[in-house]
Protein backbone atom coordinates (compact mmCIF):
# COMPACT_ATOMS: atom_id res chain seq x y z
CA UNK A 1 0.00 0.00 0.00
CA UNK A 2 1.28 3.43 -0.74
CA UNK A 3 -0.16 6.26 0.68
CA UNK A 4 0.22 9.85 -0.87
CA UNK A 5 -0.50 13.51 0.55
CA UNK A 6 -3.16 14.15 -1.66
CA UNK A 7 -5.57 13.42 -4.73
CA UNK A 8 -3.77 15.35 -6.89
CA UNK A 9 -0.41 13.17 -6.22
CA UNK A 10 -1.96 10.25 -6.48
CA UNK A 11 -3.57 10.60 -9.53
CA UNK A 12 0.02 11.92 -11.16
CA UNK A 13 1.72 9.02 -9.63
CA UNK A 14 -0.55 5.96 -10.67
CA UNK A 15 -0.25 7.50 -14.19
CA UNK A 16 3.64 7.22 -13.76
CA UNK A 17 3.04 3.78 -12.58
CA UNK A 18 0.92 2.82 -15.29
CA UNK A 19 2.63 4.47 -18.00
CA UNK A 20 6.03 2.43 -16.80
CA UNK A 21 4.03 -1.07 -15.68
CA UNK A 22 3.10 -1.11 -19.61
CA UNK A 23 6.36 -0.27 -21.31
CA UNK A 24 8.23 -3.07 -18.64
CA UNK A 25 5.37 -5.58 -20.26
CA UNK A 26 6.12 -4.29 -23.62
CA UNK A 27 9.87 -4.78 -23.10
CA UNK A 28 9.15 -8.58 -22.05
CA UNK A 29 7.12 -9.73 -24.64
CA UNK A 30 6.15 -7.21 -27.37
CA UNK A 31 2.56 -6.27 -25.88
CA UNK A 32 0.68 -5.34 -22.49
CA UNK A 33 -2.56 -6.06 -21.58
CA UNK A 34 -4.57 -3.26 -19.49
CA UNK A 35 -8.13 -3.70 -17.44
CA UNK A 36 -9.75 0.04 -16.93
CA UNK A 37 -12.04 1.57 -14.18
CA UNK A 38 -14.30 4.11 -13.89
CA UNK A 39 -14.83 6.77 -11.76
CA UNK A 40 -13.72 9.78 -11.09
CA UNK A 41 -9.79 8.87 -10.07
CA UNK A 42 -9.80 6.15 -12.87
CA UNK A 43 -10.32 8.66 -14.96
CA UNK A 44 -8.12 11.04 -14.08
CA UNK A 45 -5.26 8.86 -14.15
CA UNK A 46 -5.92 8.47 -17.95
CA UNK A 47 -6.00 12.12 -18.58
CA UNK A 48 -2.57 12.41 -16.18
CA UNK A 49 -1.25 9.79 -18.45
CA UNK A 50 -2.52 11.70 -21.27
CA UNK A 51 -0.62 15.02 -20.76
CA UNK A 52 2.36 13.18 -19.49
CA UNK A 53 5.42 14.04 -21.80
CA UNK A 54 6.29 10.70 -21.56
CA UNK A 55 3.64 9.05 -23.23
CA UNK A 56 4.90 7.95 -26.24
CA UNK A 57 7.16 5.39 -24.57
CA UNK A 58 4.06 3.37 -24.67
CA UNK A 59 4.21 1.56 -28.01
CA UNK A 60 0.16 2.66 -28.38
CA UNK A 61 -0.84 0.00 -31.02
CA UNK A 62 0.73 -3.16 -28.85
CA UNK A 63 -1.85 -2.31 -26.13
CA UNK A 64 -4.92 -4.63 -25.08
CA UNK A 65 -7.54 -2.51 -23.58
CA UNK A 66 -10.35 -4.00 -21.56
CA UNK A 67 -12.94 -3.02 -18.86
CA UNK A 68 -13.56 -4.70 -15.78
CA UNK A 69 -17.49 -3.04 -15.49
CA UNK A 70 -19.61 -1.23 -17.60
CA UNK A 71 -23.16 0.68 -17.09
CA UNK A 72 -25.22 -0.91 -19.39
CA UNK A 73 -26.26 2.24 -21.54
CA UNK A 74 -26.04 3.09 -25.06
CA UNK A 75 -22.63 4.02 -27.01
CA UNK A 76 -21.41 7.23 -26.52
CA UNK A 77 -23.44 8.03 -23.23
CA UNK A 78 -21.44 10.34 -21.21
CA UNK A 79 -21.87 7.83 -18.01
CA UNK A 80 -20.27 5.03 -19.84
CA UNK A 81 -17.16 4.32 -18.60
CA UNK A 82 -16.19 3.46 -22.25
CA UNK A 83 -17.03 6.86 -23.02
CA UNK A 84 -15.17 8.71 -20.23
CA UNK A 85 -11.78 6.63 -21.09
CA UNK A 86 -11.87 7.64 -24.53
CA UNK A 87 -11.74 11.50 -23.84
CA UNK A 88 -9.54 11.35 -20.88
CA UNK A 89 -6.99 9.04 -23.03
CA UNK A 90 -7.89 6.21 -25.88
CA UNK A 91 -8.68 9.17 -28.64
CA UNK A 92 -5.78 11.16 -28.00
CA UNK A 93 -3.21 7.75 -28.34
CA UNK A 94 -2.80 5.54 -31.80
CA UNK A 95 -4.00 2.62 -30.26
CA UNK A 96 -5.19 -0.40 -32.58
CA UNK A 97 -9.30 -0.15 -33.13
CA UNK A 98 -9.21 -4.11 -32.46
CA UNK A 99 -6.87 -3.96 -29.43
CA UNK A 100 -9.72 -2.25 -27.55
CA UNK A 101 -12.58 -4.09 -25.97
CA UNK A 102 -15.75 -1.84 -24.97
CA UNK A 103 -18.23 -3.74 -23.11
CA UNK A 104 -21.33 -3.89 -24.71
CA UNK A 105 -24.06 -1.19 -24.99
CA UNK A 106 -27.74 -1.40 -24.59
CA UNK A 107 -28.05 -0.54 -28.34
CA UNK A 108 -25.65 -3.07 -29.49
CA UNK A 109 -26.51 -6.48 -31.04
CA UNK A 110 -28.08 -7.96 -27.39
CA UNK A 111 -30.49 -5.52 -27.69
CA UNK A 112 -31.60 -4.43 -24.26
CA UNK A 113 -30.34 -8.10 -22.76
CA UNK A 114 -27.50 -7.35 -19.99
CA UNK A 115 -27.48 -11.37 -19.47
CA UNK A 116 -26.90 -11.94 -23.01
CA UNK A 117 -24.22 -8.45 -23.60
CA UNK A 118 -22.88 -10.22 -20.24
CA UNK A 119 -22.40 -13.45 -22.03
CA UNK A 120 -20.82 -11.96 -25.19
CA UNK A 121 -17.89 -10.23 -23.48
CA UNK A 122 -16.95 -13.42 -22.08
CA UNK A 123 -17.01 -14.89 -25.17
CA UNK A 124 -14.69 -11.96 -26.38
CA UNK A 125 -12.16 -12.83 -23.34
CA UNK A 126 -12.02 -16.40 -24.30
CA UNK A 127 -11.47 -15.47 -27.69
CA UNK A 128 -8.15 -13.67 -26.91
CA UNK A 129 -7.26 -15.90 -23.98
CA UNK A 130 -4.24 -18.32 -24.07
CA UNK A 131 -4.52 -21.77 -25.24
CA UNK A 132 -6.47 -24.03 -22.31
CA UNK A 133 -7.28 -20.79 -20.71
CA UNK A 134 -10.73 -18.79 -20.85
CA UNK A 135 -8.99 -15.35 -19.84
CA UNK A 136 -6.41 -12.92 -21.40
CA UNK A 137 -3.26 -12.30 -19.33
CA UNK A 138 -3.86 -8.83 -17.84
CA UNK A 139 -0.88 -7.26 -17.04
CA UNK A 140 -2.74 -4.75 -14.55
CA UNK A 141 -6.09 -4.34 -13.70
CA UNK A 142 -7.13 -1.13 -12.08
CA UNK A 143 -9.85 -0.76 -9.81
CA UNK A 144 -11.72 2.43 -8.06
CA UNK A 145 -12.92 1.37 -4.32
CA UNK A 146 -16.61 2.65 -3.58
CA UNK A 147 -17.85 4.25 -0.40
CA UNK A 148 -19.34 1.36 0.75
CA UNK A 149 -16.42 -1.10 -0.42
CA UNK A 150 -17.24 -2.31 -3.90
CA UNK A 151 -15.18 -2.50 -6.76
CA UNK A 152 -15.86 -3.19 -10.65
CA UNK A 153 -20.26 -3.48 -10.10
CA UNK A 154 -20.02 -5.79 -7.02
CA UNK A 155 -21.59 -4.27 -4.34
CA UNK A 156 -21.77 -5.96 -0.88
CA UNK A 157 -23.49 -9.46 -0.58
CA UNK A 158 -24.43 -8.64 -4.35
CA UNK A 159 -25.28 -11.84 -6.64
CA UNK A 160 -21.88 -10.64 -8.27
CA UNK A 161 -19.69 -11.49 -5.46
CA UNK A 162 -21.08 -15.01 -5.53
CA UNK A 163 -21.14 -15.30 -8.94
CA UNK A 164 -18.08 -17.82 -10.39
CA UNK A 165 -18.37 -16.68 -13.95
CA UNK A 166 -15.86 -13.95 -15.68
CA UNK A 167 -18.64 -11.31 -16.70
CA UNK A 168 -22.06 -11.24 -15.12
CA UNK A 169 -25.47 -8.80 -15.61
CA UNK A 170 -26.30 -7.03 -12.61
CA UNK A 171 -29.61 -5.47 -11.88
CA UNK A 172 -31.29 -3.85 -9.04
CA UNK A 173 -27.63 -1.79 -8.43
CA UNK A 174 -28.11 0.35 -5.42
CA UNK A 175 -26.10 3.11 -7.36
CA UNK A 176 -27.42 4.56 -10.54
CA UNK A 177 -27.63 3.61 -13.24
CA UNK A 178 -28.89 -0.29 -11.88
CA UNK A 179 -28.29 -2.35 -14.64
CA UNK A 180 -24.37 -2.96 -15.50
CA UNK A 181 -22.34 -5.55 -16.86
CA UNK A 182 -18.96 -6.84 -13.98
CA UNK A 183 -16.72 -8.00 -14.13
CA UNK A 184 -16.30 -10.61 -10.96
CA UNK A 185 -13.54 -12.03 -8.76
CA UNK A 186 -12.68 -15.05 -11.07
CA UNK A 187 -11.64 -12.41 -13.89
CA UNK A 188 -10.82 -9.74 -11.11
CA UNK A 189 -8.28 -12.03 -9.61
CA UNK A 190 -6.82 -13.55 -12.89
CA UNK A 191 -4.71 -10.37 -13.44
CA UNK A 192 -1.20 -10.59 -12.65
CA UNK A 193 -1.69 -7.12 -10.54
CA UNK A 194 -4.97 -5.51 -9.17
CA UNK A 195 -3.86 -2.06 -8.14
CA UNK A 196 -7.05 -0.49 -6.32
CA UNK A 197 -7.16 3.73 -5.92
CA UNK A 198 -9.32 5.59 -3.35
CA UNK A 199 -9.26 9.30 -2.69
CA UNK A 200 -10.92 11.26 -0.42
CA UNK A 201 -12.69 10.77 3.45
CA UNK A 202 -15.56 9.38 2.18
CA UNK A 203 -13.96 5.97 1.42
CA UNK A 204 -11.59 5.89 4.88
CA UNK A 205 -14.29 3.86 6.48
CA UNK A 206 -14.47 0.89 3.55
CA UNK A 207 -10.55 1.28 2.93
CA UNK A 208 -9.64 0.06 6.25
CA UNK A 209 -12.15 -2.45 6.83
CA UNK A 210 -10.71 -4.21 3.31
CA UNK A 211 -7.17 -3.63 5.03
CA UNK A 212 -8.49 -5.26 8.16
CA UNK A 213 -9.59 -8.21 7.83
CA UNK A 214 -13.18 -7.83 5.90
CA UNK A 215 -14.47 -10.36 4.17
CA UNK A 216 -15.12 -10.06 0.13
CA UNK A 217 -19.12 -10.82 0.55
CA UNK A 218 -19.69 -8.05 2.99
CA UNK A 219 -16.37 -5.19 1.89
CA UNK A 220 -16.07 -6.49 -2.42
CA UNK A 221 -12.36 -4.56 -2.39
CA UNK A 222 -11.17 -6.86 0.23
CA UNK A 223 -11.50 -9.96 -2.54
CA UNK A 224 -10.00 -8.10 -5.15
CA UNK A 225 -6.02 -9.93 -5.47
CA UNK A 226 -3.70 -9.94 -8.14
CA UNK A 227 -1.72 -12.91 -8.95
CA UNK A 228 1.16 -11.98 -8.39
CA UNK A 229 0.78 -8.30 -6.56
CA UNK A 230 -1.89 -6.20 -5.13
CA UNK A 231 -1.13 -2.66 -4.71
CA UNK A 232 -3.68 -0.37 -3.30
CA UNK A 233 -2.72 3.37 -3.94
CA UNK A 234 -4.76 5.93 -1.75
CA UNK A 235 -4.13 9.37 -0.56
CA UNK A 236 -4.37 10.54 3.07
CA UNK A 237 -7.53 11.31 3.45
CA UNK A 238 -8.84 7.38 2.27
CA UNK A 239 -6.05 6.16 4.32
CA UNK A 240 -7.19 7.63 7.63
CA UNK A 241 -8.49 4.31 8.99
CA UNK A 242 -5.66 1.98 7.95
CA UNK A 243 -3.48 0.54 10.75
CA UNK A 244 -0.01 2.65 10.68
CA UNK A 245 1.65 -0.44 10.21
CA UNK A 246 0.08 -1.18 6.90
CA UNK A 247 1.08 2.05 5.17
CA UNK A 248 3.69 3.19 3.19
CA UNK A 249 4.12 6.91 3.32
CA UNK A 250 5.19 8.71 0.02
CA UNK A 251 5.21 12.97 0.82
C-alpha cells in the first residue's frame, strides 16, 4: 500500500506507474494487456497519463484494452465508462481499433439483454485468452474502491460477489444507473496485478475495513487480489483508517 498527501499526487503518480508497468510488459514480450475503471480517479489517471510528456514510450498500437465493469447504456453516453476513457486518453493515443474491448451497450446487437451483452464479453475474453485458458493475461487491472467497499459493479453481498463466472449482468444496483455488466472475482483475480485507488474521506471507512480483515461478501475490495501483486494506492484522506503499520508513506 502506498499512501500519498493528496488526490492530486496520487492521480500523477498511478499515471507514472501505469505508464512504466506497460512499457516493462512491452519490453518482455512485445505487448501489455490493461483492465480500466471508472470513476472519477480512474479517470483522471488516464487524462494524467494523457498530458504526461512521456507518453509515447508506450508503443500505443501493442496495447490490449479492456474493462472490468460497464453501465449498461447506449454508445457514446457520457456515463459510460467506455465513453469517459476515450476523452480522458484512448482518442488522444494511436491505439489499434481491435486492441480495444468496450463492453457492450444497450443498443448493441443484445439488444436491451445485460445477461446476453454479459455473455458476449466473455465470449470476447475467451477469444483472446491463451490456449487451455478462458482469460487474457492482464498485465494490470485497475480498480476504483466505492464508499461502501465495492469495486468493478459488485456491491456488498451482491449476486456478483457469488457469482463464479468472468462477466455477469447485474440489476437492481443500489447506485445509478442499476443495470451494468462486472466483471467478478474469477476475472478480477486472474490479473497478474490488481492495483485499487481511493481518494478522499468518504472511502476511509471501507478502505480500512478491506485492510483489516473484511471479508469479500460483505467489503467487495477486500476480494479483489492480483496474482502476483496487489497494490492499493490511496491518498491521506482514504487512508485515515488503515493501521499505521500497513502504510507506506510517500510525501
Amino acid at each position: 500500500m502506498i499512501v500519498h498527501p493528496s488526490r492530486d499526487v496520487l492521480v500523477a503518480a498511478a499515471a507514472a506507474r501505469l505508464m512504466t508497468r506497460i512499457v516493462d510488459a512491452q519490453l518482455a514480450r512485445g505487448n501489455a494487456s490493461v483492465v480500466l475503471t471508472g470513476g472519477g480517479v480512474g479517470t483522471a489517471v488516464l487524462r494524467a497519463l494523457r498530458e504526461s510528456p512521456a507518453r509515447d514510450a508506450i508503443d500505443w498500437p501493442q496495447v490490449d484494452v479492456w474493462w472490468s465493469d460497464e453501465r449498461f447504456l447506449p454508445s457514446g453516453d457520457p456515463e459510460r465508462n467506455e465513453t469517459q476513457a476515450r476523452e480522458a486518453l484512448l482518442d488522444h493515443v494511436p491505439l489499434e481499433p481491435k486492441r480495444v474491448h468496450p463492453m457492450p451497450a444497450s443498443d448493441g446487437p443484445d439488444g436491451n439483454d445485460p445477461e446476453a451483452a454479459a455473455a458476449r464479453y466473455a465470449a470476447e475474453l475467451a477469444a483472446h485468452a491463451r490456449p487451455g485458458m478462458s482469460l487474457p493475461q492482464f498485465d494490470v487491472l485497475l480498480l476504483g474502491v466505492g464508499e461502501e467497499g465495492h469495486v468493478a459493479s459488485i456491491f456488498p453481498a451482491s449476486p456478483a460477489a457469488y457469482d463464479v463466472r468472468p462477466v455477469v449482468a447485474v440489476r437492481g444496483c443500489p447506485k445509478p444507473p442499476p443495470v451494468r455488466i462486472t466483471f467478478t472475482f474469477t476475472a478480477i483475480n486472474s490479473a497478474d496485478e490488481v492495483w485499487l485507488l481511493a481518494a478522499g474521506a468518504a472511502k476511509a471507512t471501507a478502505v480500512g475495513m478491506a485492510l483489516s480483515g473484511a471479508g469479500p461478501i460483505q467489503v467487495p475490495a477486500a476480494g479483489a487480489k492480483g496474482g502476483i501483486r496487489t497494490l492499493w494506492l490511496l491518498d491521506r484522506d482514504a487512508a485515515a483508517q488503515v493501521p499505521l503499520g500497513l502504510r507506506s508513506l510517500r510525501l
